[in-house]
PDB file of N, CA and C in Angstrom:
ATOM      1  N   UNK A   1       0.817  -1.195   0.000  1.00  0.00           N
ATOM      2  CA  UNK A   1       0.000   0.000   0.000  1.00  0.00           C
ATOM      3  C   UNK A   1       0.860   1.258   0.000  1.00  0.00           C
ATOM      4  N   UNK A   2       2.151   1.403   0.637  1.00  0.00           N
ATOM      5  CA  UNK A   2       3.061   2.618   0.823  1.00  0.00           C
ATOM      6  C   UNK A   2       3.057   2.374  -0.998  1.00  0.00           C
ATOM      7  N   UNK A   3       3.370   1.543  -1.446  1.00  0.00           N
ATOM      8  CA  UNK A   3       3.757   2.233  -2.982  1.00  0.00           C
ATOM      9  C   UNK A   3       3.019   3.067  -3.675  1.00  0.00           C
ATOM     10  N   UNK A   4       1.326   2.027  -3.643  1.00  0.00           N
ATOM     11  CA  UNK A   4       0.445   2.669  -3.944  1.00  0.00           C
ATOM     12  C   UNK A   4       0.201   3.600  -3.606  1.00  0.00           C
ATOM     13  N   UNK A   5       0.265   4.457  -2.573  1.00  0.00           N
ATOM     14  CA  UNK A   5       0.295   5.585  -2.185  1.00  0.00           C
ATOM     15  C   UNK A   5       0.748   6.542  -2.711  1.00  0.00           C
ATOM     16  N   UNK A   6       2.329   6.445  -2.187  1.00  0.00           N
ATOM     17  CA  UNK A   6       3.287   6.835  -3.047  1.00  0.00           C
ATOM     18  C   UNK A   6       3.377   7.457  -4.255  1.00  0.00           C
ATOM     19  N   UNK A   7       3.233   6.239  -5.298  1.00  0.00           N
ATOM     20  CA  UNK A   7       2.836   6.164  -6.669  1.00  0.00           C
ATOM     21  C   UNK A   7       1.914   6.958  -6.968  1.00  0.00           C
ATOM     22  N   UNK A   8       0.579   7.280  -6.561  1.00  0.00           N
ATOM     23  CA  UNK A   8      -0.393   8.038  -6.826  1.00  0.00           C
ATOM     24  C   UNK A   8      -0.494   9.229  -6.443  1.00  0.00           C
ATOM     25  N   UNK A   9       0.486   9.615  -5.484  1.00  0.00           N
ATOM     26  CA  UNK A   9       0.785  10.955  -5.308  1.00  0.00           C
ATOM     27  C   UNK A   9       1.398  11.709  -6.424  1.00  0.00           C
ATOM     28  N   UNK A  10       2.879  10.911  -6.620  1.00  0.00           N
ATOM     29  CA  UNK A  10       3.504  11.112  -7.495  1.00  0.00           C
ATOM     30  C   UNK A  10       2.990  11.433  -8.830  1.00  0.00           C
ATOM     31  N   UNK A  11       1.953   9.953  -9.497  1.00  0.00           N
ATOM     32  CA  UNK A  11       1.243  10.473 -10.645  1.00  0.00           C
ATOM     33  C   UNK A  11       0.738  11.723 -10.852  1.00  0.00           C
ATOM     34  N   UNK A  12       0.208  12.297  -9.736  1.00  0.00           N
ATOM     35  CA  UNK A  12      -0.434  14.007 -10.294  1.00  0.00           C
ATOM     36  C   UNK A  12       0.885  14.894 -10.261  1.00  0.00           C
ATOM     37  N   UNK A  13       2.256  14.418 -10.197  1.00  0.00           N
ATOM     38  CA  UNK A  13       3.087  15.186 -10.077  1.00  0.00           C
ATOM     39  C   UNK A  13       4.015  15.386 -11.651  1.00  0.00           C
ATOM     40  N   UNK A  14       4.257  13.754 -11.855  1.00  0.00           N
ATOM     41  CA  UNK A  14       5.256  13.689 -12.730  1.00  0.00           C
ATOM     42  C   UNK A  14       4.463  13.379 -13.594  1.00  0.00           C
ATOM     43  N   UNK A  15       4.805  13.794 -15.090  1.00  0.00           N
ATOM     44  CA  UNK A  15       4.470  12.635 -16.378  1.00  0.00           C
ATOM     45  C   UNK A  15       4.476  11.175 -15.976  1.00  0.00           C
ATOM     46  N   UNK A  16       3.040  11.062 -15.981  1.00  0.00           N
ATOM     47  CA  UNK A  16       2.897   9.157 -16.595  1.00  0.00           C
ATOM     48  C   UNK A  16       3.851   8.311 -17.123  1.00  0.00           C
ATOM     49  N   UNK A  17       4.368   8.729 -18.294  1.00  0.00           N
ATOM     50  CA  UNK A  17       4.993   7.495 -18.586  1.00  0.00           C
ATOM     51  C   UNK A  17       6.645   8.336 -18.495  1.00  0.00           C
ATOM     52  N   UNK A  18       6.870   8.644 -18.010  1.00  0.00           N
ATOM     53  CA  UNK A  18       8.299   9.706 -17.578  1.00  0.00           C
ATOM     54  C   UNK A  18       8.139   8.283 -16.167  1.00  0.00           C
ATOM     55  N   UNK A  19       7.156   8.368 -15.228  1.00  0.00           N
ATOM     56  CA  UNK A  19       7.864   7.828 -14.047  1.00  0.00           C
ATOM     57  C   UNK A  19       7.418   6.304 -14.064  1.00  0.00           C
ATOM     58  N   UNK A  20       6.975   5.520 -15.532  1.00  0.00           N
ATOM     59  CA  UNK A  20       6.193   4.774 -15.440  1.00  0.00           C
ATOM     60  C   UNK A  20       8.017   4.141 -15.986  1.00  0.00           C
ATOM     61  N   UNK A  21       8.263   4.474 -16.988  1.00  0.00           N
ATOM     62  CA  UNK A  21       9.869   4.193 -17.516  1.00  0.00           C
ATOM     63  C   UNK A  21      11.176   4.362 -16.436  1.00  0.00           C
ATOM     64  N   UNK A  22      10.680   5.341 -15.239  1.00  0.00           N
ATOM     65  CA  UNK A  22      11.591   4.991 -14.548  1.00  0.00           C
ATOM     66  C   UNK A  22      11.230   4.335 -13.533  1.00  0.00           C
ATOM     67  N   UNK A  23      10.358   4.163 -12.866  1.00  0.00           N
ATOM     68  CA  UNK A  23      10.068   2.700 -11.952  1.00  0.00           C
ATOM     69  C   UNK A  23      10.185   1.444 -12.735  1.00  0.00           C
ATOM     70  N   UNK A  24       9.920   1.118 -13.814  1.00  0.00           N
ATOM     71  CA  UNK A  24      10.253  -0.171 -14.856  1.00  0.00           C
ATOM     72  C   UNK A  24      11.457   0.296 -14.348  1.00  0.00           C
ATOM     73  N   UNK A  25      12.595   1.595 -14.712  1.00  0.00           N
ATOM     74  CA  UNK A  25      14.342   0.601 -14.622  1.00  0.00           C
ATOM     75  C   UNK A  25      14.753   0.692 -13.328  1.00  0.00           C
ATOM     76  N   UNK A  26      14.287   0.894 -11.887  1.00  0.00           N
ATOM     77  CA  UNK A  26      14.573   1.016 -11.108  1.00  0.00           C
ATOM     78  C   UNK A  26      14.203  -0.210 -10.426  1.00  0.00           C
ATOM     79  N   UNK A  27      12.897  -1.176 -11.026  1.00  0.00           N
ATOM     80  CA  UNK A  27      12.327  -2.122 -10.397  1.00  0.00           C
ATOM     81  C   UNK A  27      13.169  -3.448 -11.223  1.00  0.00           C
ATOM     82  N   UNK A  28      13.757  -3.112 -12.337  1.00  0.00           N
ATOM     83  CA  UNK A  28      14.662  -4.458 -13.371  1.00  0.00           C
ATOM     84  C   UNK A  28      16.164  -4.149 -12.333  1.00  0.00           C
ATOM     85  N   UNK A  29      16.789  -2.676 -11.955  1.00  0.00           N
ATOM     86  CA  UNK A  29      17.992  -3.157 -10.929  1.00  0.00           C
ATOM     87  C   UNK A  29      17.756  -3.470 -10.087  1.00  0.00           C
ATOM     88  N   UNK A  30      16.039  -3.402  -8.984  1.00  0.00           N
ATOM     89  CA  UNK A  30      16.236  -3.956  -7.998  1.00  0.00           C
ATOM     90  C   UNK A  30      16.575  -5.388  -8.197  1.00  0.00           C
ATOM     91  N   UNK A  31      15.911  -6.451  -9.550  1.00  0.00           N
ATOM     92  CA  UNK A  31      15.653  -7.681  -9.624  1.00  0.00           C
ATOM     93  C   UNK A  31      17.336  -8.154  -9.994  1.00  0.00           C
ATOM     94  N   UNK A  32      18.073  -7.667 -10.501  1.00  0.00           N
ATOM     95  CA  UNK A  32      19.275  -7.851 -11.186  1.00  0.00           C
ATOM     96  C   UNK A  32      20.200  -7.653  -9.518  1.00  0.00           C
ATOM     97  N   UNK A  33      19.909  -6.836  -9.091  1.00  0.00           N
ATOM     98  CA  UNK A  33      20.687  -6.637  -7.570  1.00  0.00           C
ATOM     99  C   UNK A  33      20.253  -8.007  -6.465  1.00  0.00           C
ATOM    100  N   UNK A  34      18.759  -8.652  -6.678  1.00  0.00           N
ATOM    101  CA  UNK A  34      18.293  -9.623  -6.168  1.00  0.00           C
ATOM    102  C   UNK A  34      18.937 -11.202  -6.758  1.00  0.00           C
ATOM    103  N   UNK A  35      19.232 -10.608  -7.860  1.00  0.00           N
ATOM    104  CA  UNK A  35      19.971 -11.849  -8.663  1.00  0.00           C
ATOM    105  C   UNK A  35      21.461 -12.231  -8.197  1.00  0.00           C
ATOM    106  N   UNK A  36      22.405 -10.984  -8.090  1.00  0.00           N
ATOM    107  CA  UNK A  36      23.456 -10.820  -7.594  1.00  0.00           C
ATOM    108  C   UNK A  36      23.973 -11.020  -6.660  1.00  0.00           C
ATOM    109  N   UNK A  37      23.312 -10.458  -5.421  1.00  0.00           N
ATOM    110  CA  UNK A  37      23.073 -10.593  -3.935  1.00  0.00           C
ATOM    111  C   UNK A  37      22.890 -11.709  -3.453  1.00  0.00           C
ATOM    112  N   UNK A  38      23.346 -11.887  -2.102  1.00  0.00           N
ATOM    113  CA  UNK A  38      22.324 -12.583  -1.078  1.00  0.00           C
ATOM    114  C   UNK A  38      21.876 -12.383   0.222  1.00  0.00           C
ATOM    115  N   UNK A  39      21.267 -13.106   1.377  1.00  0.00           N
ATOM    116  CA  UNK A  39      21.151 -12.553   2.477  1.00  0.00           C
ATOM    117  C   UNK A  39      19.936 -11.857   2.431  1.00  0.00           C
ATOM    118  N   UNK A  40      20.063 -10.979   3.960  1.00  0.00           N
ATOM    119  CA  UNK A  40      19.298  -9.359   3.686  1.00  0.00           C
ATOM    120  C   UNK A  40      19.451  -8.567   2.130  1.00  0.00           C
ATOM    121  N   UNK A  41      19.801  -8.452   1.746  1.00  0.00           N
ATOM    122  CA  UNK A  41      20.186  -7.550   0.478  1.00  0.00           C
ATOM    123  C   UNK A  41      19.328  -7.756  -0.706  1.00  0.00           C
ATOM    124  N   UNK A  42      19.582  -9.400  -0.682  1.00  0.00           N
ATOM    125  CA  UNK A  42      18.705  -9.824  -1.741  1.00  0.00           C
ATOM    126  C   UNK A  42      17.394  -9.629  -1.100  1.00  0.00           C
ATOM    127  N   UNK A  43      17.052 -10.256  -0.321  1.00  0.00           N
ATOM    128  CA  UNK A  43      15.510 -10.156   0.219  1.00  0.00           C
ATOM    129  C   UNK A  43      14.701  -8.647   0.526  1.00  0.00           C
ATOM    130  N   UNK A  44      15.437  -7.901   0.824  1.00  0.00           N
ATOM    131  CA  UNK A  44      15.087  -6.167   0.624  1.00  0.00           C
ATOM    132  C   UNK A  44      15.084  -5.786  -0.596  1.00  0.00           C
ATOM    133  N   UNK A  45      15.662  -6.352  -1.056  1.00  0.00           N
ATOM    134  CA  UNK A  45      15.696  -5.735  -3.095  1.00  0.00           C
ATOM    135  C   UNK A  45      14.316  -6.511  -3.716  1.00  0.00           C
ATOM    136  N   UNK A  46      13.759  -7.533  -3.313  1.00  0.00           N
ATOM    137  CA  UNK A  46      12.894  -7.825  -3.440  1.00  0.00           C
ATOM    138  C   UNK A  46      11.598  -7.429  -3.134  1.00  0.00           C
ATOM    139  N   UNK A  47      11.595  -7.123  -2.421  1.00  0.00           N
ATOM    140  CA  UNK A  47      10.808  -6.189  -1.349  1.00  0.00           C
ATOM    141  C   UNK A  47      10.168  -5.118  -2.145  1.00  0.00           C
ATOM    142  N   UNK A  48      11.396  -4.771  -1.977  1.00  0.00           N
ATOM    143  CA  UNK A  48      11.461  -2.871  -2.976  1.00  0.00           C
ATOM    144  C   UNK A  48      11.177  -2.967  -4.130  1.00  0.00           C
ATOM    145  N   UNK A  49      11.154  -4.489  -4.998  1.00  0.00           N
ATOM    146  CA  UNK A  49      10.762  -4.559  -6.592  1.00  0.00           C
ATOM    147  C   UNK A  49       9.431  -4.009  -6.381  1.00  0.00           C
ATOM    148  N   UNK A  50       8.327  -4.530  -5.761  1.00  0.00           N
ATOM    149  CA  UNK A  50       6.874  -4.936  -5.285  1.00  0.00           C
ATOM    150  C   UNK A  50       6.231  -3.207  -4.510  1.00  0.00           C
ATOM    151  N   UNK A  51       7.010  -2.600  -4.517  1.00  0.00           N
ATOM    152  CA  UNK A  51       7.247  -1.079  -3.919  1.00  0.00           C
ATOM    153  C   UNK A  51       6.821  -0.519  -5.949  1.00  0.00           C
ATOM    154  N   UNK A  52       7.885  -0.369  -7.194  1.00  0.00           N
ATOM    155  CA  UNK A  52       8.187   0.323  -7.647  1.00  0.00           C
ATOM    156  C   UNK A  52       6.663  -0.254  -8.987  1.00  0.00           C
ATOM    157  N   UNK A  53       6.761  -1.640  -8.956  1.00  0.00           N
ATOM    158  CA  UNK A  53       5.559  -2.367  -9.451  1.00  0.00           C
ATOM    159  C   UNK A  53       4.195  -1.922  -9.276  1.00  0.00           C
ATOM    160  N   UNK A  54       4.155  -0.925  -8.163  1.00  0.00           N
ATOM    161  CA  UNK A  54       2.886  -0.927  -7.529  1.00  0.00           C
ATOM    162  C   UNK A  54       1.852  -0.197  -8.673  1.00  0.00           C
ATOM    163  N   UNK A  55       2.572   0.714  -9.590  1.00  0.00           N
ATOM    164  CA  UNK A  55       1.790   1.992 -10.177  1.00  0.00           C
ATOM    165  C   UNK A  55       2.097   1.506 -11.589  1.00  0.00           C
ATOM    166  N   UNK A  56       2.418   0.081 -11.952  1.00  0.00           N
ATOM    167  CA  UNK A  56       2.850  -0.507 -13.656  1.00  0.00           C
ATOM    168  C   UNK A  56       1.136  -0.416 -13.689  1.00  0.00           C
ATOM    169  N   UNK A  57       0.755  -1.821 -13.599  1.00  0.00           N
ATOM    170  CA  UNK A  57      -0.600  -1.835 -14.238  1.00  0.00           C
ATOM    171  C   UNK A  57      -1.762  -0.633 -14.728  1.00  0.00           C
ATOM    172  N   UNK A  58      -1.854   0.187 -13.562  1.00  0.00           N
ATOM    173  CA  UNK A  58      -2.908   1.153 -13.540  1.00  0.00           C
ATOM    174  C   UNK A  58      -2.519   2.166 -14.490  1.00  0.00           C
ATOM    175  N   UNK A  59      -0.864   2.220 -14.824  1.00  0.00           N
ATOM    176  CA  UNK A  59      -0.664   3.360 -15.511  1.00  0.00           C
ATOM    177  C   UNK A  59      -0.639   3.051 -16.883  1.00  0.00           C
ATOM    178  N   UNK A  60       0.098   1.339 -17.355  1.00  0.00           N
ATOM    179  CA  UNK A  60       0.068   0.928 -18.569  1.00  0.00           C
ATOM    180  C   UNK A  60      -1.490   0.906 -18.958  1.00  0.00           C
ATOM    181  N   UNK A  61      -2.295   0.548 -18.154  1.00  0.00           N
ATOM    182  CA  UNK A  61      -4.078   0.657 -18.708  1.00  0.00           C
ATOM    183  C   UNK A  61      -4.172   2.355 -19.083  1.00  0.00           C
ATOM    184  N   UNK A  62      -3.767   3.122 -18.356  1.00  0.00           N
ATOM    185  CA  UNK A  62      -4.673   4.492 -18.845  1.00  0.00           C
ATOM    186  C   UNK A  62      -3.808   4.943 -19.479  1.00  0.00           C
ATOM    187  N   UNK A  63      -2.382   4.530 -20.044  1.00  0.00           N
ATOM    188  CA  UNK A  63      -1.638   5.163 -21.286  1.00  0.00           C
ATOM    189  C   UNK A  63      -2.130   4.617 -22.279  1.00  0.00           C
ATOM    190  N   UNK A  64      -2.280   3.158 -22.636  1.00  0.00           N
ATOM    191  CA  UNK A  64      -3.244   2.068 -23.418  1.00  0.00           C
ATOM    192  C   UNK A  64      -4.462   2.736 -23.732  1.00  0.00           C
ATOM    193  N   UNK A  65      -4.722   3.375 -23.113  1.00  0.00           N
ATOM    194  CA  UNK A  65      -6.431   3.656 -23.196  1.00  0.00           C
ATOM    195  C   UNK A  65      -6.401   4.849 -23.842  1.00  0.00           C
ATOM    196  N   UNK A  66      -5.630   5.527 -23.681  1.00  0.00           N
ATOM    197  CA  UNK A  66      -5.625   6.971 -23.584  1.00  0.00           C
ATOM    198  C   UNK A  66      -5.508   7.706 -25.428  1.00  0.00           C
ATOM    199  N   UNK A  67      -5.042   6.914 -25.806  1.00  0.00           N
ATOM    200  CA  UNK A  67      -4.289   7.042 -27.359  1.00  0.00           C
ATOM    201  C   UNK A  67      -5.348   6.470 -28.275  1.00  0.00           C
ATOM    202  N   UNK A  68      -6.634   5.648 -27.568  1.00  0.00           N
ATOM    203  CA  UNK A  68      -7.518   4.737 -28.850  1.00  0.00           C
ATOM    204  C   UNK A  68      -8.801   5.822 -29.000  1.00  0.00           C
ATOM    205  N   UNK A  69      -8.775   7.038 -28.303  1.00  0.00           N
ATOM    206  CA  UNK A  69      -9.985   7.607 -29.268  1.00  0.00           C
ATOM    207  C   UNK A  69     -11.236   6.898 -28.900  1.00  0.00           C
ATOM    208  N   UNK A  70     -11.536   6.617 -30.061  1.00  0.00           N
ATOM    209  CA  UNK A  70     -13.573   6.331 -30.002  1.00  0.00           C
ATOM    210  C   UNK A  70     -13.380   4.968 -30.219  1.00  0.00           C
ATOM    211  N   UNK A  71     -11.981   3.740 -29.936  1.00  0.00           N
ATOM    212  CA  UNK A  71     -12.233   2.739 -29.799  1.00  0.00           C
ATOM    213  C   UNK A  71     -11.770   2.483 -28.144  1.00  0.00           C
ATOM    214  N   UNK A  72     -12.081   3.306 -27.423  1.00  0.00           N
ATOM    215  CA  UNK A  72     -11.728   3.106 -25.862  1.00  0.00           C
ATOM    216  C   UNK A  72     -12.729   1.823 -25.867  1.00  0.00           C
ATOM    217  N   UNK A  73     -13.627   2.009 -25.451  1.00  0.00           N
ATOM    218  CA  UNK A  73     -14.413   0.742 -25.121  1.00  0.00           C
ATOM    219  C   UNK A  73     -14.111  -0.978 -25.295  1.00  0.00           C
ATOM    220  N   UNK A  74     -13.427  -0.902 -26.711  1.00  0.00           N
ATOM    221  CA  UNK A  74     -13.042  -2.120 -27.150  1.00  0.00           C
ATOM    222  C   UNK A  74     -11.757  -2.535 -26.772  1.00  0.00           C
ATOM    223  N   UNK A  75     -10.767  -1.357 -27.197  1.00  0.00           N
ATOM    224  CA  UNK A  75      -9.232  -1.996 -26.682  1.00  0.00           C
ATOM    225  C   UNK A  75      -9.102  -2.048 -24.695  1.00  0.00           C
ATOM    226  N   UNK A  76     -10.039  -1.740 -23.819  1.00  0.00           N
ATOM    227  CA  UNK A  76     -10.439  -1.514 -22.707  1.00  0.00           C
ATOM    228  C   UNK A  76     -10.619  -3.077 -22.847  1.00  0.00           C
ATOM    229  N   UNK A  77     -11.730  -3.824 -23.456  1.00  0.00           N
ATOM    230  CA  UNK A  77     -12.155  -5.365 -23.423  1.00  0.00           C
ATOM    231  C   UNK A  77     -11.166  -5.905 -23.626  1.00  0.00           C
ATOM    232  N   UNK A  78     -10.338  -5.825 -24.666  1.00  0.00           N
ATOM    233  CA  UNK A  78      -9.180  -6.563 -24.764  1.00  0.00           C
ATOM    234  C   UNK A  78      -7.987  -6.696 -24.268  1.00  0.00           C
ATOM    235  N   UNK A  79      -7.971  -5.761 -23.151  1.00  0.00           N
ATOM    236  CA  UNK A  79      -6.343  -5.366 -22.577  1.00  0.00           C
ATOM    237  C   UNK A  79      -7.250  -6.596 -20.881  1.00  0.00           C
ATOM    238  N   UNK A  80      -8.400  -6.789 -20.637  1.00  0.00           N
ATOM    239  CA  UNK A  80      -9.347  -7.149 -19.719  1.00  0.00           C
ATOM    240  C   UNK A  80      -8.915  -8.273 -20.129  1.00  0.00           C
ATOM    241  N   UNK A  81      -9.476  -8.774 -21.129  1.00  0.00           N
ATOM    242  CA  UNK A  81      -9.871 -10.533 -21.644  1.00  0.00           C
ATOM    243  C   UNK A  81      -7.920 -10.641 -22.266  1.00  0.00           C
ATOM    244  N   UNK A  82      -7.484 -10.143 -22.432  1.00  0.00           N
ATOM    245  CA  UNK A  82      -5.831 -10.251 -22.508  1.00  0.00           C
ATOM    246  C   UNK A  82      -5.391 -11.026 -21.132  1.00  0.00           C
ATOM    247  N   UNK A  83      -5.689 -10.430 -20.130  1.00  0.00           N
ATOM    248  CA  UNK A  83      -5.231 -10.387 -18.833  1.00  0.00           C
ATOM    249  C   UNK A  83      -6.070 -11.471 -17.995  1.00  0.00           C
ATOM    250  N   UNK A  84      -7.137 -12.217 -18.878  1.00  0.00           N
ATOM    251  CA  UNK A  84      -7.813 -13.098 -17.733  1.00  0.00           C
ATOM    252  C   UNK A  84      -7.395 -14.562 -19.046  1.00  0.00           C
ATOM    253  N   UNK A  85      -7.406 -13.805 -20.281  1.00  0.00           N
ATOM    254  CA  UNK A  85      -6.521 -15.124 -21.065  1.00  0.00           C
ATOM    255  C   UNK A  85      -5.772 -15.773 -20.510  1.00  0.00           C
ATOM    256  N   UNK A  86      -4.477 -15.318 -20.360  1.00  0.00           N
ATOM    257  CA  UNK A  86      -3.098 -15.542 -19.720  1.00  0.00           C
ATOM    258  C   UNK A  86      -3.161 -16.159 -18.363  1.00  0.00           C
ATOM    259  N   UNK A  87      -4.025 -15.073 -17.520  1.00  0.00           N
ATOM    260  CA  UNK A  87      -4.549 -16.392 -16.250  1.00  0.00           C
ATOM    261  C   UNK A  87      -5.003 -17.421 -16.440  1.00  0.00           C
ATOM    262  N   UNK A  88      -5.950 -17.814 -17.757  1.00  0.00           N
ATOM    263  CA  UNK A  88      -6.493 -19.247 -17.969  1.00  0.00           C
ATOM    264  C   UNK A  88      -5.470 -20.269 -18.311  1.00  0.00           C
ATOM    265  N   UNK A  89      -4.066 -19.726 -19.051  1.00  0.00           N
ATOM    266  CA  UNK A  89      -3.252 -20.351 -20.207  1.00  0.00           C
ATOM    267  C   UNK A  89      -2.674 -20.877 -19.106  1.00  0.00           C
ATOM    268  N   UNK A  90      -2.498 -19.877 -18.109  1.00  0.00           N
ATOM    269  CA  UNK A  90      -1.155 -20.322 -17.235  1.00  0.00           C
ATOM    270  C   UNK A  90      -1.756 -21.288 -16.066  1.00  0.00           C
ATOM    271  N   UNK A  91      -2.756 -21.429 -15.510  1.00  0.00           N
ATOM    272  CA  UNK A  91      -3.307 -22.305 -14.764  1.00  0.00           C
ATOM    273  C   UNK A  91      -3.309 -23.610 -15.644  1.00  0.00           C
ATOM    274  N   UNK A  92      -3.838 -23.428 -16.903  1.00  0.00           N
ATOM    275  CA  UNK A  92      -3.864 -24.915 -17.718  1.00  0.00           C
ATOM    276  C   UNK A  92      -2.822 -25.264 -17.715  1.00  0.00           C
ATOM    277  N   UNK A  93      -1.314 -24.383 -18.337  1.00  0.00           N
ATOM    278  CA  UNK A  93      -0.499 -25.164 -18.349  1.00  0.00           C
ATOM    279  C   UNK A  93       0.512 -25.786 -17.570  1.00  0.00           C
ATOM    280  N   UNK A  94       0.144 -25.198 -16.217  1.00  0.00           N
ATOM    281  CA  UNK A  94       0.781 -25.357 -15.138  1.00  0.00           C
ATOM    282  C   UNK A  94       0.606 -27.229 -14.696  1.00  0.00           C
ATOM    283  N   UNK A  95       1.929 -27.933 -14.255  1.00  0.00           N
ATOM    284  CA  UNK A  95       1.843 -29.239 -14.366  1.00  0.00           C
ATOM    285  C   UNK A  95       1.083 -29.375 -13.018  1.00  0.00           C
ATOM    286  N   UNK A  96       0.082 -30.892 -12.955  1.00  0.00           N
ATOM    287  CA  UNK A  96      -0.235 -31.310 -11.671  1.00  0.00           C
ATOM    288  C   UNK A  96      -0.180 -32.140 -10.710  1.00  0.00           C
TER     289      UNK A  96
END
C-alpha cells in the first residue's frame, strides 16, 4: 500500500509514462541486484521490486487507453480478456 500511495501521489506530479519508464528501470535493478546478492540484500531488493511495481498496471491501462480515441471501449475489453486469457493459459499449463 506505501507504494500505492506513493505512486499516486507522485502520478499528479510527474508525467505518466516519464515515471512509469523509470520505476520499470529502477524495479529491473532492484531484480538484477536480487539476482546478484544474497542474504538481507537480496531479500530487501525484493521487497522494494513490489514497492516500484505498484503503479505498472494502472498506468500501462490508462496510457493504453488513452491514445484509442472512439475505440476506448473495445481496446479496454481486450487489454481485460488479454489479462484473464493468460490467467487461464497459465493455470492450464501449469503441471499437476
Amino acid at each position: 500500500m506505501i507504494g500505492r500511495f506513493a505512486g499516486s501521489w507522485l502520478l499528479r506530479r510527474v508525467n505518466p509514462a516519464a515515471l512509469l519508464a523509470a520505476f520499470a528501470a529502477v524495479a529491473a535493478g532492484l531484480v538484477l541486484l536480487s539476482m546478484t546478492a544474497s542474504g538481507e540484500i537480496a531479500g530487501w531488493s525484493l521487497v522494494a521490486v513490489g514497492l516500484f511495481n505498484s503503479i505498472m498496471f494502472p498506468t500501462i491501462f490508462s496510457l493504453a487507453l488513452e491514445v484509442q480515441g472512439p475505440r476506448t471501449p473495445q481496446a479496454s475489453g481486450v487489454l481485460c480478456m488479454a489479462i484473464v486469457g493468460f490467467g487461464l493459459f497459465a493455470r492450464a499449463s501449469r503441471p499437476s
